[in-house]
N, C-alpha and C. Protein backbone atom coordinates (compact mmCIF):
# COMPACT_ATOMS: atom_id res chain seq x y z
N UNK A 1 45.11 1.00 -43.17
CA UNK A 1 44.81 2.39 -43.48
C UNK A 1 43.52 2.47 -44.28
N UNK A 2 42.44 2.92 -43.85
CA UNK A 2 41.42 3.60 -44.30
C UNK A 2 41.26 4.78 -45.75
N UNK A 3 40.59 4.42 -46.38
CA UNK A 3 40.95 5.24 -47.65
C UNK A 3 39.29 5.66 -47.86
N UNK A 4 38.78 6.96 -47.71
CA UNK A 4 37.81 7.52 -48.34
C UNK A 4 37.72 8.52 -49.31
N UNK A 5 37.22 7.80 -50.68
CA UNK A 5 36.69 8.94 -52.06
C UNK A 5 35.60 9.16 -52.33
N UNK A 6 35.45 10.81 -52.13
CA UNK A 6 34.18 11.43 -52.59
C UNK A 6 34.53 12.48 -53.97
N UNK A 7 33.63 12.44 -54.83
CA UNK A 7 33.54 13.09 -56.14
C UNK A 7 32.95 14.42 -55.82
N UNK A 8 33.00 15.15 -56.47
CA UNK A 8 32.08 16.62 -56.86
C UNK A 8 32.22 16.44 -58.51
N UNK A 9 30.98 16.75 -58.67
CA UNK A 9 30.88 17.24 -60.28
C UNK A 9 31.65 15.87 -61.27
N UNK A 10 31.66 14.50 -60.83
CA UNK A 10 32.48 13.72 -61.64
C UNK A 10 31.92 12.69 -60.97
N UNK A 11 32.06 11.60 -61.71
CA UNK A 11 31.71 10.24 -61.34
C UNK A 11 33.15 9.84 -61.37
N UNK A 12 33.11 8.62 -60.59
CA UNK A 12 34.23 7.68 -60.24
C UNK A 12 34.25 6.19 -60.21
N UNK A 13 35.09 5.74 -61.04
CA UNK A 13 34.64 3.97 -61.72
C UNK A 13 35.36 3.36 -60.32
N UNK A 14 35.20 2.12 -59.92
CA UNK A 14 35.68 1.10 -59.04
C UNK A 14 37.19 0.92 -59.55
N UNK A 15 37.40 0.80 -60.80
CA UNK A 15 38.83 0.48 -61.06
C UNK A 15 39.15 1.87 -60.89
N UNK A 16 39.26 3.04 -60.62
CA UNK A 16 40.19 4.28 -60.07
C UNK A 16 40.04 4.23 -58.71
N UNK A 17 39.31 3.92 -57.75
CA UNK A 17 38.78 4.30 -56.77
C UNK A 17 40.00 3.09 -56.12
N UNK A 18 39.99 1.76 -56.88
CA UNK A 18 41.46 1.01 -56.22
C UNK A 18 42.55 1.39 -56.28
N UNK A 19 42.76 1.84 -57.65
CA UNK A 19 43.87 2.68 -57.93
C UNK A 19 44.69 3.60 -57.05
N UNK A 20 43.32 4.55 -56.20
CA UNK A 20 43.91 5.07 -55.51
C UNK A 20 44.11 4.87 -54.01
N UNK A 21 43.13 3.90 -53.50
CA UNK A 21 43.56 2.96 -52.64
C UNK A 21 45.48 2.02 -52.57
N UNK A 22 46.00 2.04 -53.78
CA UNK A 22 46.90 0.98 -54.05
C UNK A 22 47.68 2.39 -54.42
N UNK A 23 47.56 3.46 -54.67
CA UNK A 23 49.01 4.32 -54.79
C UNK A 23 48.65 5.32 -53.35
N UNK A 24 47.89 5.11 -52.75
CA UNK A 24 48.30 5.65 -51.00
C UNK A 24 48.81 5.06 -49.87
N UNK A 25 48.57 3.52 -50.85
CA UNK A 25 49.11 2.78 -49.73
C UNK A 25 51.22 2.89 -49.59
N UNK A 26 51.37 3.39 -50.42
CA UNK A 26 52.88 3.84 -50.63
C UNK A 26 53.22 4.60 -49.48
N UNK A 27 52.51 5.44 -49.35
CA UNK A 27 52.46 6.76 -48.23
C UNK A 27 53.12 6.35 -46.97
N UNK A 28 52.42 5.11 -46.42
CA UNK A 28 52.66 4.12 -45.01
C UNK A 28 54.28 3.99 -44.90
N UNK A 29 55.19 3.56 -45.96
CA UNK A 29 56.46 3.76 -45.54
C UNK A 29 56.77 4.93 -45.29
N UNK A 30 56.95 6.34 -45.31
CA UNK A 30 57.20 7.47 -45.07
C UNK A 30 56.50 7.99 -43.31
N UNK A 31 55.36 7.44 -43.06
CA UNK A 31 54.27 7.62 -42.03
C UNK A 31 53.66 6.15 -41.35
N UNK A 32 53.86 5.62 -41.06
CA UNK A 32 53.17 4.15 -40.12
C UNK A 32 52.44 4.54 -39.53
N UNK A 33 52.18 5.48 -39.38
CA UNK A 33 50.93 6.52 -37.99
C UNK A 33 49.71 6.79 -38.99
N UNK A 34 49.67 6.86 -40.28
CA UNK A 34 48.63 6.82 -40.86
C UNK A 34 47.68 5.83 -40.77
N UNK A 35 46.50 7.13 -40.46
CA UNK A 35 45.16 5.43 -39.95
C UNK A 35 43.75 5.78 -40.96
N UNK A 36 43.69 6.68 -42.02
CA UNK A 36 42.72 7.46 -42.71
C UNK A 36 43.59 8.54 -43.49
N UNK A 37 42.81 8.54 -45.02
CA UNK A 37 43.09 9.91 -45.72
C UNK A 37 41.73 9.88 -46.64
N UNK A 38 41.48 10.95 -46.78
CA UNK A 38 40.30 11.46 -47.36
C UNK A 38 40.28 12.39 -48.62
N UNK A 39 40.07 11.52 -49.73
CA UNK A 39 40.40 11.86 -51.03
C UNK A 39 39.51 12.32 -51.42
N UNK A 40 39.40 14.16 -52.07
CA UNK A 40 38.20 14.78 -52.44
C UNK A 40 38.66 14.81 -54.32
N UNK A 41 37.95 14.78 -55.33
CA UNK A 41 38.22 14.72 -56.42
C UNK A 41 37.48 15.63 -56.92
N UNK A 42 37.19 16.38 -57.89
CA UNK A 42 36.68 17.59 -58.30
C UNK A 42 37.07 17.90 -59.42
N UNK A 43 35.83 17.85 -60.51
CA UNK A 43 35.94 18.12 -61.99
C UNK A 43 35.74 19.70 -61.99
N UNK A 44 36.65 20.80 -62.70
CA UNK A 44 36.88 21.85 -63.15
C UNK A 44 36.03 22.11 -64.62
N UNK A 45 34.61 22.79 -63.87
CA UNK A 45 33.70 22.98 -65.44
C UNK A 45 34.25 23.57 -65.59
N UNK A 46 35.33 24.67 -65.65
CA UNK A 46 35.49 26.46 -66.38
C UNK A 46 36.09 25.18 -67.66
N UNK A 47 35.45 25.41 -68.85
CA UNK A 47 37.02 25.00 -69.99
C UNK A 47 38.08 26.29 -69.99
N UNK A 48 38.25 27.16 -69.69
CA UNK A 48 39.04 27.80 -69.70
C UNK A 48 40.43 27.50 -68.92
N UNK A 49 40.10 26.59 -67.82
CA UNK A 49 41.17 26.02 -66.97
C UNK A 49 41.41 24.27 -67.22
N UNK A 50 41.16 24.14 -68.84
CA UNK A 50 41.41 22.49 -69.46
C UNK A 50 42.27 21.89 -68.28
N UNK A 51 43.77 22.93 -68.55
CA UNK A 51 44.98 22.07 -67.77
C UNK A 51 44.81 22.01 -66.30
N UNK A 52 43.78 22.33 -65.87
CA UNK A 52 43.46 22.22 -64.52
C UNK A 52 42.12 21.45 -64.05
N UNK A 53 41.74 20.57 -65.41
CA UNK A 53 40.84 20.31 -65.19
C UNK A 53 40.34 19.46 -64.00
N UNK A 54 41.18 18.44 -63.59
CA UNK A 54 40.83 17.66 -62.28
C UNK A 54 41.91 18.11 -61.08
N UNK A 55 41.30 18.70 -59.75
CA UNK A 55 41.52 19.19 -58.85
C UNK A 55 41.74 18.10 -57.40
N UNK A 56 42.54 17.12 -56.86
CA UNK A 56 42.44 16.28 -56.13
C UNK A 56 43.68 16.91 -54.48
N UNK A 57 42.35 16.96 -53.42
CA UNK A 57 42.93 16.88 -51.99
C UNK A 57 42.89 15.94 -51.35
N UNK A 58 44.35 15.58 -50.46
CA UNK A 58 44.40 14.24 -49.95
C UNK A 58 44.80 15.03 -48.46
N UNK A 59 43.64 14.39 -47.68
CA UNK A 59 44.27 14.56 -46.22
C UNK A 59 44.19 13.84 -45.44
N UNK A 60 45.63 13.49 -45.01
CA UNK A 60 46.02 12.24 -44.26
C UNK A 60 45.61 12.08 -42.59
N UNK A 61 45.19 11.73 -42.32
CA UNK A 61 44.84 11.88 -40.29
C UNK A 61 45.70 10.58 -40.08
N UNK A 62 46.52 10.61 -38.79
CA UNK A 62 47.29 9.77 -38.14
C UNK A 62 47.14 9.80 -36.55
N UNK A 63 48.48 9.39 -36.20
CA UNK A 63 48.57 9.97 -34.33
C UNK A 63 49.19 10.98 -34.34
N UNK A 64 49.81 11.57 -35.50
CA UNK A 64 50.33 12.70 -35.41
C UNK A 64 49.73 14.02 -35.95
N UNK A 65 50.34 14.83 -36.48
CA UNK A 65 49.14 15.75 -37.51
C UNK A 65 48.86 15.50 -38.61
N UNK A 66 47.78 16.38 -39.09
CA UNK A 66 47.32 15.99 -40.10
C UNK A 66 47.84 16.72 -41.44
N UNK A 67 48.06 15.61 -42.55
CA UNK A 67 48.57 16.02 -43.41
C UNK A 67 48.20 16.57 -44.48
N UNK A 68 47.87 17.61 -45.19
CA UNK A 68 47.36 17.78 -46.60
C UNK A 68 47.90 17.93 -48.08
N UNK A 69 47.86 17.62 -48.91
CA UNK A 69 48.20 18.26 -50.29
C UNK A 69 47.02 18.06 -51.27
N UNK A 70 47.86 19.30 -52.07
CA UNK A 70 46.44 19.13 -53.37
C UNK A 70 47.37 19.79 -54.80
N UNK A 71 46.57 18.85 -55.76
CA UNK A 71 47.22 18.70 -57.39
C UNK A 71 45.82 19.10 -57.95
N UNK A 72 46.62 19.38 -59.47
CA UNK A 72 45.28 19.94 -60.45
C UNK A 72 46.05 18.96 -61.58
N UNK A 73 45.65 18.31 -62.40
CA UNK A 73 46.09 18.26 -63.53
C UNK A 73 44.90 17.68 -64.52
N UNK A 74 45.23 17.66 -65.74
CA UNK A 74 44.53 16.89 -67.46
C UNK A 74 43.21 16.21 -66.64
N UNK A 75 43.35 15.15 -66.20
CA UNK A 75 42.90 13.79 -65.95
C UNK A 75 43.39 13.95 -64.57
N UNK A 76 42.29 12.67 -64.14
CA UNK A 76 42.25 12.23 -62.18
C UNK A 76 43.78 11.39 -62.77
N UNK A 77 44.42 10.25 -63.32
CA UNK A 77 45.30 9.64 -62.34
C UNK A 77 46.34 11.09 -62.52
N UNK A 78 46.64 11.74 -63.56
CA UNK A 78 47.70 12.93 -63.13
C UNK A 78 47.32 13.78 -61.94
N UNK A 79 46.73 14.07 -61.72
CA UNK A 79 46.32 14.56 -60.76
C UNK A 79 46.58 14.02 -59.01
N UNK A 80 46.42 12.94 -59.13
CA UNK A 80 46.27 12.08 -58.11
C UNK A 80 48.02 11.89 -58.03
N UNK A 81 48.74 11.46 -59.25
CA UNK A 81 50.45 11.32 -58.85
C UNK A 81 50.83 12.09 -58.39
N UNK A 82 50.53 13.96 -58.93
CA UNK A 82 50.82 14.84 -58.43
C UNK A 82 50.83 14.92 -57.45
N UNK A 83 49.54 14.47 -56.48
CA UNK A 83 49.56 14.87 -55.02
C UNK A 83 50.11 13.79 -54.28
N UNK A 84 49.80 13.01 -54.78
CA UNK A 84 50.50 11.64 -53.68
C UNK A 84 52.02 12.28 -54.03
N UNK A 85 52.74 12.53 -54.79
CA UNK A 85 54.16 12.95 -54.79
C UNK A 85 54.12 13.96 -54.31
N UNK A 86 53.41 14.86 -54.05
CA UNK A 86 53.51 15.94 -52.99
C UNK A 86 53.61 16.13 -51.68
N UNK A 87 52.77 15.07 -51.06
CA UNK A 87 52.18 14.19 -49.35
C UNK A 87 53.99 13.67 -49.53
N UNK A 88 54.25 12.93 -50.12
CA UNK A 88 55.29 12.21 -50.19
C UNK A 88 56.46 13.05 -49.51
N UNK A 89 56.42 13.93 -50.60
CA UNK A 89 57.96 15.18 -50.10
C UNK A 89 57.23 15.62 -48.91
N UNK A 90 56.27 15.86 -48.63
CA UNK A 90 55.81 16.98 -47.19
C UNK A 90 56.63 15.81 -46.15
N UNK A 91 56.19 15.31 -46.38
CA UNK A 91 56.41 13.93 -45.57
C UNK A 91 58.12 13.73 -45.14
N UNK A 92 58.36 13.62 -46.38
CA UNK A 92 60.11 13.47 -46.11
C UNK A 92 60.93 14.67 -45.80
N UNK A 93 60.01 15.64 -46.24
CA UNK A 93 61.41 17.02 -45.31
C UNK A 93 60.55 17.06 -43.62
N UNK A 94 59.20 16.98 -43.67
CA UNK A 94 59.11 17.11 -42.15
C UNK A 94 59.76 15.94 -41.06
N UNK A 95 60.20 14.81 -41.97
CA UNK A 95 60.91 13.95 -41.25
C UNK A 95 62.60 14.18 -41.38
N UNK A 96 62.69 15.21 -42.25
CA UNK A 96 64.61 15.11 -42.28
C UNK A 96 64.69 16.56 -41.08
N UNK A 97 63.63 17.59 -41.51
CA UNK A 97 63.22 18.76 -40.49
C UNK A 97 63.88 17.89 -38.98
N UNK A 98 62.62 16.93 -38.79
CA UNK A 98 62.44 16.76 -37.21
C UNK A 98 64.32 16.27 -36.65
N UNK A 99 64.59 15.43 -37.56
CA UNK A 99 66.16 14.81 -37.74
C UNK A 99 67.01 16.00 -37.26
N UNK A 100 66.98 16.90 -38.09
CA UNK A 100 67.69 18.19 -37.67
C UNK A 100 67.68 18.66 -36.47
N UNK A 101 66.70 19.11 -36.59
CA UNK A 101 66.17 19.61 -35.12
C UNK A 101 66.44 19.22 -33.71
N UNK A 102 66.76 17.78 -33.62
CA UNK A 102 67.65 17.51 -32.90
C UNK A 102 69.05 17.89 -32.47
N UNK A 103 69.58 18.46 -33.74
CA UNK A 103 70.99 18.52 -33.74
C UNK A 103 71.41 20.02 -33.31
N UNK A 104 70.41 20.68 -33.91
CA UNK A 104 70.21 22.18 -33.74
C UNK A 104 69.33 23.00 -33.96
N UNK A 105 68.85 23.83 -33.37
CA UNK A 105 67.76 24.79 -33.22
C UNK A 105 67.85 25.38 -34.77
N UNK A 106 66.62 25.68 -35.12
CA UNK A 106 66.55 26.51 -36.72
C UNK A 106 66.62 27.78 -36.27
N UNK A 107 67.67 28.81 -37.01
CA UNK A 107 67.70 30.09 -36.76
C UNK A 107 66.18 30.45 -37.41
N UNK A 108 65.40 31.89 -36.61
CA UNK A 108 64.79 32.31 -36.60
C UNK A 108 64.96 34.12 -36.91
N UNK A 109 64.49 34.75 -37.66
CA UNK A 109 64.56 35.55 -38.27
C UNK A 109 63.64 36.76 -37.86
N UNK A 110 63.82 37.84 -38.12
CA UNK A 110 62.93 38.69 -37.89
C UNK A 110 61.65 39.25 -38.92
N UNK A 111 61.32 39.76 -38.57
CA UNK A 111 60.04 40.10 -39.73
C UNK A 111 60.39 41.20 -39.89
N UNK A 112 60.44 41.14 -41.81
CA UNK A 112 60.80 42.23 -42.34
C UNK A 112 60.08 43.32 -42.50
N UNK A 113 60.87 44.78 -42.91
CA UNK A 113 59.77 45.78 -42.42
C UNK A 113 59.09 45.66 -43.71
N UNK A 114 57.58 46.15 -43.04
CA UNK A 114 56.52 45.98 -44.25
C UNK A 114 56.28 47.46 -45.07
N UNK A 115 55.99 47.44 -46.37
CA UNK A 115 56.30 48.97 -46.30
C UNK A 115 54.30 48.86 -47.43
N UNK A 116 53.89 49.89 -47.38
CA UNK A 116 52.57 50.38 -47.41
C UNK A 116 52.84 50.56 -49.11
N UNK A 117 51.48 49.83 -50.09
CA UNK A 117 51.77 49.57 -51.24
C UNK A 117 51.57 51.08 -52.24
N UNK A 118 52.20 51.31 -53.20
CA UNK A 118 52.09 52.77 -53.51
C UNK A 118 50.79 53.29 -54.29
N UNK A 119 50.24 54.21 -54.59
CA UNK A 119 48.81 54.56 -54.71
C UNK A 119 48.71 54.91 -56.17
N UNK A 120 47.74 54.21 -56.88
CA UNK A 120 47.94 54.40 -57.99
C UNK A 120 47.64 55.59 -59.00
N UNK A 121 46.64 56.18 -57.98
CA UNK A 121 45.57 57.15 -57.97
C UNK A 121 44.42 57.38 -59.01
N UNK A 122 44.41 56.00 -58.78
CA UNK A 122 42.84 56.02 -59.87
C UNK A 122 41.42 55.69 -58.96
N UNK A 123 40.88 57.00 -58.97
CA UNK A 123 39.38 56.62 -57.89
C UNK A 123 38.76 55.98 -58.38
N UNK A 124 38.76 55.98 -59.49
CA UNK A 124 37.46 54.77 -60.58
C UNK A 124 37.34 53.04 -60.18
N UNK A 125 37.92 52.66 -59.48
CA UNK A 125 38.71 51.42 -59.22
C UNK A 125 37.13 50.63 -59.17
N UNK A 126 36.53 50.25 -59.59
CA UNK A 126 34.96 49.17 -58.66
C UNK A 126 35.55 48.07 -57.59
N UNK A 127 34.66 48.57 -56.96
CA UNK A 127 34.50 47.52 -55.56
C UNK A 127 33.46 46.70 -55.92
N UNK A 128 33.57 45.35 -55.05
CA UNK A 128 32.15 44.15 -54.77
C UNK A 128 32.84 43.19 -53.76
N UNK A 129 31.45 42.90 -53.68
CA UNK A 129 31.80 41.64 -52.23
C UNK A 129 32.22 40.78 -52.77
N UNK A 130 32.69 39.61 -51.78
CA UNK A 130 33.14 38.78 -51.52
C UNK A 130 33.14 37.91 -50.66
N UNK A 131 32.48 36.63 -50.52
CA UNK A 131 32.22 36.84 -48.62
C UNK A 131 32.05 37.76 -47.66
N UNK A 132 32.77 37.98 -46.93
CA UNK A 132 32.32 39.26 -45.85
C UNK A 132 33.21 40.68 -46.01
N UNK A 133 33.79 40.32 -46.94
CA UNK A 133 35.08 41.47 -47.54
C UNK A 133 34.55 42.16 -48.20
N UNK A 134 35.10 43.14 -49.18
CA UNK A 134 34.94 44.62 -49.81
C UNK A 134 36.43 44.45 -51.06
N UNK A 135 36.28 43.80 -52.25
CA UNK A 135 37.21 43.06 -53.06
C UNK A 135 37.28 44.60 -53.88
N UNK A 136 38.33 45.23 -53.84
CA UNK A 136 38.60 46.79 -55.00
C UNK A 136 39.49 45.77 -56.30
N UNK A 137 38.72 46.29 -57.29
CA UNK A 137 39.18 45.58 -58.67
C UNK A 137 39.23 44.28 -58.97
N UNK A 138 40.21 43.51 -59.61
CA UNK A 138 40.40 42.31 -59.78
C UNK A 138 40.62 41.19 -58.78
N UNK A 139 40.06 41.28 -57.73
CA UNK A 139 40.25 40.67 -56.51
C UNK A 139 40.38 39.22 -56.47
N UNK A 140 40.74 38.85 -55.92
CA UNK A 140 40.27 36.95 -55.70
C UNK A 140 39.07 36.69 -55.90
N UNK A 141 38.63 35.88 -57.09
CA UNK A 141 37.39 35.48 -57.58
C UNK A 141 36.74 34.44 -56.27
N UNK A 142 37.37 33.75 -55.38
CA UNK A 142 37.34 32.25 -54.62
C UNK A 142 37.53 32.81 -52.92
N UNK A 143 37.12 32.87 -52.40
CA UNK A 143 37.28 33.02 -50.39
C UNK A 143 37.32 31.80 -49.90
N UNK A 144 38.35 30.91 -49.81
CA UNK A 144 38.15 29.71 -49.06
C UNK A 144 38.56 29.84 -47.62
N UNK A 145 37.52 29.88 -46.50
CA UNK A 145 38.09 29.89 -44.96
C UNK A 145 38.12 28.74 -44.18
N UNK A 146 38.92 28.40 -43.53
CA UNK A 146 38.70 27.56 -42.64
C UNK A 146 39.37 27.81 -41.51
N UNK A 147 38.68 26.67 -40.58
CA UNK A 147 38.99 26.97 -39.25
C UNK A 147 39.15 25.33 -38.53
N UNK A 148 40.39 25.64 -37.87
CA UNK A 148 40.65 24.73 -37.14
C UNK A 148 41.09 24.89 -35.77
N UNK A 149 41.17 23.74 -35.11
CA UNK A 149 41.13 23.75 -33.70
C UNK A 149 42.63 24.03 -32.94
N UNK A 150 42.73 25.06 -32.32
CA UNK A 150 44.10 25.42 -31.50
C UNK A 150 44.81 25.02 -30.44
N UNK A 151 45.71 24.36 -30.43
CA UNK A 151 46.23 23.45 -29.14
C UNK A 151 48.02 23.97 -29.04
N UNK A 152 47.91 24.67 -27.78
CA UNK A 152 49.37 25.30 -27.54
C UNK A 152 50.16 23.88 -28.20
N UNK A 153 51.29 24.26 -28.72
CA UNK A 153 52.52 23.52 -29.36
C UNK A 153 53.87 24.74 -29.01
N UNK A 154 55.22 23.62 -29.21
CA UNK A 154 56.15 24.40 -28.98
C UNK A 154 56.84 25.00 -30.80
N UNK A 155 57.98 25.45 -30.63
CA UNK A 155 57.95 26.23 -32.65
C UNK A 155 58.42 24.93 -33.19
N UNK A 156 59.27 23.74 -32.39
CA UNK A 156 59.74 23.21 -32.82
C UNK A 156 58.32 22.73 -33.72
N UNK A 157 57.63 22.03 -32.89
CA UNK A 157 56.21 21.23 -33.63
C UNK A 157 55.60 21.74 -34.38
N UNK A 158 55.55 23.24 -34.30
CA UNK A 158 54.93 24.31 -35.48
C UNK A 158 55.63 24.05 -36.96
N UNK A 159 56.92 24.29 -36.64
CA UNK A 159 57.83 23.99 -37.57
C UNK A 159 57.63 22.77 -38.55
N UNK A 160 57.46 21.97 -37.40
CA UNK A 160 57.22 20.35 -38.28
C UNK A 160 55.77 20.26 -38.90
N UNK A 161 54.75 20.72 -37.91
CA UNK A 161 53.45 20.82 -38.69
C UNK A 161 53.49 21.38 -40.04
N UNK A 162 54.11 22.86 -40.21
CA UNK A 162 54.47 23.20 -41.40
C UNK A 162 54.62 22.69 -42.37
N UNK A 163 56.00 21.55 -42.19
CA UNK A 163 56.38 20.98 -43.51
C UNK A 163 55.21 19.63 -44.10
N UNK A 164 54.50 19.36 -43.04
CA UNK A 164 53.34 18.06 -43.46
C UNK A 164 52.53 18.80 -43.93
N UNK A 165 51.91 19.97 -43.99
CA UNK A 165 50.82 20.65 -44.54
C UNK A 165 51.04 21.02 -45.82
N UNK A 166 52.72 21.41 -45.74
CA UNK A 166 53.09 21.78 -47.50
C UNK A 166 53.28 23.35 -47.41
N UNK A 167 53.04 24.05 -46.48
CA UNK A 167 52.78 25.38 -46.52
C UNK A 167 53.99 26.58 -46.78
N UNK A 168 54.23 27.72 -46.68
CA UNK A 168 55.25 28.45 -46.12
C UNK A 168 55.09 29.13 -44.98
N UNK A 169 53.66 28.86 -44.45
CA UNK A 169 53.45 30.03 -42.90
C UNK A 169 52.89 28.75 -42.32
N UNK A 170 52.58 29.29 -40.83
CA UNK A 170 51.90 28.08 -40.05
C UNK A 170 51.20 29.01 -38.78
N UNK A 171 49.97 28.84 -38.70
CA UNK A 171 49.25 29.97 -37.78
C UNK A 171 49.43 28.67 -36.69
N UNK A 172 49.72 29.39 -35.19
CA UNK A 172 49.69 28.55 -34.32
C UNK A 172 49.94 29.21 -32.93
N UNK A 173 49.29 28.23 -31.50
CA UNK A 173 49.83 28.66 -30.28
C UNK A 173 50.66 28.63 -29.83
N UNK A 174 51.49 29.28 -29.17
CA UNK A 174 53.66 29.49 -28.36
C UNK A 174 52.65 28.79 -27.15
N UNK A 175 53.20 27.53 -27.05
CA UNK A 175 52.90 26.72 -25.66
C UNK A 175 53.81 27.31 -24.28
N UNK A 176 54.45 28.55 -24.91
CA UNK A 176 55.39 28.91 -23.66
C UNK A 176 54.50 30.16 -23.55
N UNK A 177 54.54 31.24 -23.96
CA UNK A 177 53.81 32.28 -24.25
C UNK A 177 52.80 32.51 -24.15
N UNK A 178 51.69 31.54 -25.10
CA UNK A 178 50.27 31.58 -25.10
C UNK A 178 50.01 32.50 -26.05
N UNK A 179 50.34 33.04 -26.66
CA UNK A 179 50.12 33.70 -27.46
C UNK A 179 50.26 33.64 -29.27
N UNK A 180 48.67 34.25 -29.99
CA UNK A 180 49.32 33.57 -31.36
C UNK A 180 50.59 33.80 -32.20
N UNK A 181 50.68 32.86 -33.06
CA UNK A 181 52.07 32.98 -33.63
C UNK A 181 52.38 32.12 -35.04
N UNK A 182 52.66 32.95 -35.89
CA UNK A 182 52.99 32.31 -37.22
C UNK A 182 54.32 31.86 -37.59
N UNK A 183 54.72 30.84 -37.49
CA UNK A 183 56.40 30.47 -38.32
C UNK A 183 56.19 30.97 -40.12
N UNK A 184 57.09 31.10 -41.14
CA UNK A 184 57.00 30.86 -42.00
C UNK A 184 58.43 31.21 -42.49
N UNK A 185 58.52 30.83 -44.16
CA UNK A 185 59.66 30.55 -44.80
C UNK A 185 60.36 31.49 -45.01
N UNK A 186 61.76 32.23 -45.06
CA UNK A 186 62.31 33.00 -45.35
C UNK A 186 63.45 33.25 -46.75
N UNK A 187 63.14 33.37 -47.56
CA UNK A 187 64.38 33.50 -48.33
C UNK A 187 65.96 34.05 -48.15
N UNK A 188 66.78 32.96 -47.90
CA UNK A 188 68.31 33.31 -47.64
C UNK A 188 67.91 33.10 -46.18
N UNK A 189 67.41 32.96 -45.74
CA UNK A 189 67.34 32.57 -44.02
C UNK A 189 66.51 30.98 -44.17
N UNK A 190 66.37 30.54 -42.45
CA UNK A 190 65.60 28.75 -42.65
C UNK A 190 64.45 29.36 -42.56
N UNK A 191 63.68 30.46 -41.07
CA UNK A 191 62.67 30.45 -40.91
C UNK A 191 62.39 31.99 -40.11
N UNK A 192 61.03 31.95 -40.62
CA UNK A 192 60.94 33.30 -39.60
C UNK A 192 60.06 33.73 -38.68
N UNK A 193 59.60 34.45 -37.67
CA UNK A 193 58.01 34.06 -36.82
C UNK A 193 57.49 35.20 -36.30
N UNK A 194 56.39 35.15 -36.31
CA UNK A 194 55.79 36.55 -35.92
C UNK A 194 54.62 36.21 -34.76
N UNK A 195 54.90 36.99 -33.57
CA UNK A 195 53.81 36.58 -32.71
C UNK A 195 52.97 38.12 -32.27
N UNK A 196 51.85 38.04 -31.77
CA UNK A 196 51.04 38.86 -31.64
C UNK A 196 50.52 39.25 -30.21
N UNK A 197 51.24 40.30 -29.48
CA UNK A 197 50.75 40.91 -27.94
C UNK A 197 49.69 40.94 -28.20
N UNK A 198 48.77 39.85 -27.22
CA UNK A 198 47.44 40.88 -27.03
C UNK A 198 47.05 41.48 -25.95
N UNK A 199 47.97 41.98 -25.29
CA UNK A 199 47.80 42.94 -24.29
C UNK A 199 48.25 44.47 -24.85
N UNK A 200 48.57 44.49 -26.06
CA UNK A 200 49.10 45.78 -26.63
C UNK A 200 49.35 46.33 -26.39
N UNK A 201 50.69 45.89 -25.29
CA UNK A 201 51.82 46.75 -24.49
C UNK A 201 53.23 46.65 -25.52
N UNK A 202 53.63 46.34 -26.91
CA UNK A 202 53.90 46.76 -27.46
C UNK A 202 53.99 47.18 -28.89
């Protein structure tokens, strides 16, 4: 298994850089399909966010999908346990998930009705951008987008992609359907999914 670390805003000594070579290599019992993970590390100038000061993403590439998690803590090695114990659990429910799944289909849920947020009625509110948005008030200081590549899957695999990513939603293609479609987590239910006509016949 392949191990690449790149810094932002921080230098990185040879004795951490094994370190974390030698606590990913743990990972391999949970995943044998791991062939690369790509460790980004990132020092947090705000002092205002001390306890967040080191920010570490680990994303795993295999033959299967790809895995991500990410920790903040004090210091890189807290930081780094955090997430490797995070990859860890993604890891072990998408493998007790897939276990299941065999045995029986995950009930699927409906999407609850959405109801329109109430108005506060203050016109004074300031607007500003944001990336390509229009942010009213205290908005998300951060726009992180990304984009990745779409390959019809069935919900079962959506499902499982889910739990390796760490997520509660999962944007994805209905390999039966063709059409997009989000799984995500439900409270008091397993799961729930929302797909999108685009023929807007209904």
């Amino acid at each position: 298994m392949d191990v690449v670390v790149t810094a932002r805003h921080c230098e990185l000594s040879e004795r951490f850089r094994d370190h974390v070579a030698d606590k990913l290599g743990r990972l391999e019992k949970h995943d044998h399909r791991i062939m690369r993970v790509q460790v980004e590390v990132e020092n947090e100038r705000n002092p205002r966010q001390a306890d967040r000061a080191v920010r570490i993403e680990l994303t795993a590439y295999s033959k299967g999908p790809v895995i991500r998690a990410e920790a903040a803590a004090v210091d890189k090695m807290g930081a780094l346990d955090l997430a490797v114990d995070k990859m860890a659990a993604q890891m072990r429910r998408a493998n007790d998930r897939k276990v299941r799944a065999h045995r029986s289909r995950p009930s699927i849920g409906e999407l609850p009705t959405a109801t329109e947020p109430e108005s506060t009625g203050d016109q004074d509110v300031p607007e500003r951008k944001v990336a390509s948005m229009t942010v009213t008030g205290d908005g998300p200081p951060v726009v992180r987008e990304k984009v990745h590549a779409a390959r019809p899957m069935t919900l079962d695999q959506a499902l499982y992609e889910m739990e390796l990513v760490g997520h509660d939603f999962y944007l994805f293609v209905d390999q039966d359907t063709h059409r997009p479609a989000v799984v995500y987590r439900r409270k008091g239910y397993d799961y729930g999914v929302i797909a999108l006509d685009m023929n807007g016949t209904h």
